[in-house]
Protein backbone atom coordinates (compact mmCIF):
# COMPACT_ATOMS: atom_id res chain seq x y z
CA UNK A 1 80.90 -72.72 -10.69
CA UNK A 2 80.79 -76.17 -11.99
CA UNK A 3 83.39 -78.24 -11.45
CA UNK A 4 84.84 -81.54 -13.20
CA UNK A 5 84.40 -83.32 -16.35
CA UNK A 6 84.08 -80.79 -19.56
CA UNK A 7 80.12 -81.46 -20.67
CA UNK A 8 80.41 -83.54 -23.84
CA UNK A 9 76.31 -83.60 -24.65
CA UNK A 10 75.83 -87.04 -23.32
CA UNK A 11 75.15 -87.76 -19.67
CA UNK A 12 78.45 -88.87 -18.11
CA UNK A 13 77.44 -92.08 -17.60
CA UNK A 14 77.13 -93.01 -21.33
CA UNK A 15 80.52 -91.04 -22.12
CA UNK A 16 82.14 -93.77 -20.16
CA UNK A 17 80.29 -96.28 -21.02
CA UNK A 18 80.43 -95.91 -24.86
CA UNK A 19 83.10 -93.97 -25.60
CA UNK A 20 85.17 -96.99 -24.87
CA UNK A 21 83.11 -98.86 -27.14
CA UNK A 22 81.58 -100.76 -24.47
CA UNK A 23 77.74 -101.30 -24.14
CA UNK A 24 75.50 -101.22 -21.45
CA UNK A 25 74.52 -103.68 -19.07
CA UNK A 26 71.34 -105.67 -19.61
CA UNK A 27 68.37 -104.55 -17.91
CA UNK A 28 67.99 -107.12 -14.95
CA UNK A 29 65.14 -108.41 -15.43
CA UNK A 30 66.43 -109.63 -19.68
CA UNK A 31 69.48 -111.20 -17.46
CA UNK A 32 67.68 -112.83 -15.58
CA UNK A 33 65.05 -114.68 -18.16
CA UNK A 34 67.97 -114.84 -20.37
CA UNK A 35 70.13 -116.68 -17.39
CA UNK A 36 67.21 -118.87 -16.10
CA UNK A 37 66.49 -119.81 -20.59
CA UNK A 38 70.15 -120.37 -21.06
CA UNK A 39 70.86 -122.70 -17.93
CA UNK A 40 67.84 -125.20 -18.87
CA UNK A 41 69.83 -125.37 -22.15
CA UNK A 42 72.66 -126.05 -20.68
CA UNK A 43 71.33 -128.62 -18.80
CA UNK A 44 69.72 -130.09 -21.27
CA UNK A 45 72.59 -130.56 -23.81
CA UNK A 46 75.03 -131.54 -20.55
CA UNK A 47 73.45 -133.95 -18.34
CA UNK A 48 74.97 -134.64 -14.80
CA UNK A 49 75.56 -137.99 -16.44
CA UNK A 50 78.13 -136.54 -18.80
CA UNK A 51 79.05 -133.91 -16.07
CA UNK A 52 82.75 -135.25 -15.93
CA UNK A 53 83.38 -135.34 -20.04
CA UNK A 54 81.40 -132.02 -21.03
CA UNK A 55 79.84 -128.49 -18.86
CA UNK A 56 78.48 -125.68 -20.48
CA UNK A 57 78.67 -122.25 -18.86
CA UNK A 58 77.22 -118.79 -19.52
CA UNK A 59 79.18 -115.66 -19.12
CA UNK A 60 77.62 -112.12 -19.13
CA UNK A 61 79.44 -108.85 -20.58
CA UNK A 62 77.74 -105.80 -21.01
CA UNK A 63 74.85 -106.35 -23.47
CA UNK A 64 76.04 -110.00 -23.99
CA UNK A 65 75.84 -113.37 -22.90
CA UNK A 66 78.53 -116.39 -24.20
CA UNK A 67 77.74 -120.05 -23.88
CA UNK A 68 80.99 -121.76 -22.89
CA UNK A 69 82.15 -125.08 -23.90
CA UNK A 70 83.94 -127.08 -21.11
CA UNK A 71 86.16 -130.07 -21.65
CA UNK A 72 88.32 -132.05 -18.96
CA UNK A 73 92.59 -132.04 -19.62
CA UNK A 74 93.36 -134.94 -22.61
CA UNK A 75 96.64 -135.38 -20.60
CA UNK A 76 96.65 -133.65 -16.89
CA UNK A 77 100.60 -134.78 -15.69
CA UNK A 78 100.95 -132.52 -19.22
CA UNK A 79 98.32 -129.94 -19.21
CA UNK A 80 97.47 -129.79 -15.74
CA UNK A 81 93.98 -130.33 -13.94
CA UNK A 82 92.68 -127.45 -15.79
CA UNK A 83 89.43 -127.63 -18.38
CA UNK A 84 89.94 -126.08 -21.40
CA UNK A 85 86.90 -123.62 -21.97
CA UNK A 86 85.99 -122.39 -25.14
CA UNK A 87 83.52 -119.66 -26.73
CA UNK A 88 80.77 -121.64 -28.74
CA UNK A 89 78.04 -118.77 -28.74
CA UNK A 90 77.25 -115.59 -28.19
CA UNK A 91 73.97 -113.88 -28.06
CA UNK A 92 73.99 -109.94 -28.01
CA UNK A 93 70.39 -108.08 -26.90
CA UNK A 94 69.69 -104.64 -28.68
CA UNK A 95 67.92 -102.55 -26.30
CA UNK A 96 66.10 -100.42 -29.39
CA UNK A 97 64.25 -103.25 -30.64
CA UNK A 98 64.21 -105.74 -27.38
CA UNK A 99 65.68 -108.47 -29.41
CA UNK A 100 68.77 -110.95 -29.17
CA UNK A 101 70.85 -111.53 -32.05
């Protein structure tokens, strides 16, 4: 007799996966073109010269990728030695149609 999980029609690894409303991971070899594309952007529009007023990061999260803005404290005996980061992008891949959006 089978035992665990009630079957819901979907393998079990999509049930978890998008019944949470999550999506799934990029296919490594998008991540990686999109990670090697997005770096040489951020170096481009952050040179090493400017490396201690402005960085850009990337972060990845299931089917996307954000482009992070990163600025030094204003005041650090106030705010502390921390960068503020913020969201400036995001770029989300459809598996379907192989496209970013």
């Amino acid at each position: 007799m089978h035992e665990g999980p009630p079957f819901t029609g979907k393998p079990p690894f999509l049930s978890e996966h998008l019944g949470r409303g999550d999506a799934l991971p990029l296919p490594p070899l998008v991540r990686q073109l999109a990670e090697v594309k997005l770096r040489s952007l951020c170096a481009r529009r952050a040179p090493a010269e400017l490396q201690d007023e402005l960085r850009l990061e990337i972060g990845f999260r299931g089917n996307s990728v954000t482009l992070f803005e990163l600025r030094p404290p204003w005041a650090p005996n106030v705010m502390g030695p921390e960068w503020t980061r913020m969201p400036v992008a995001q770029f989300r891949y459809d598996e379907a149609a192989r496209t970013w959006t």
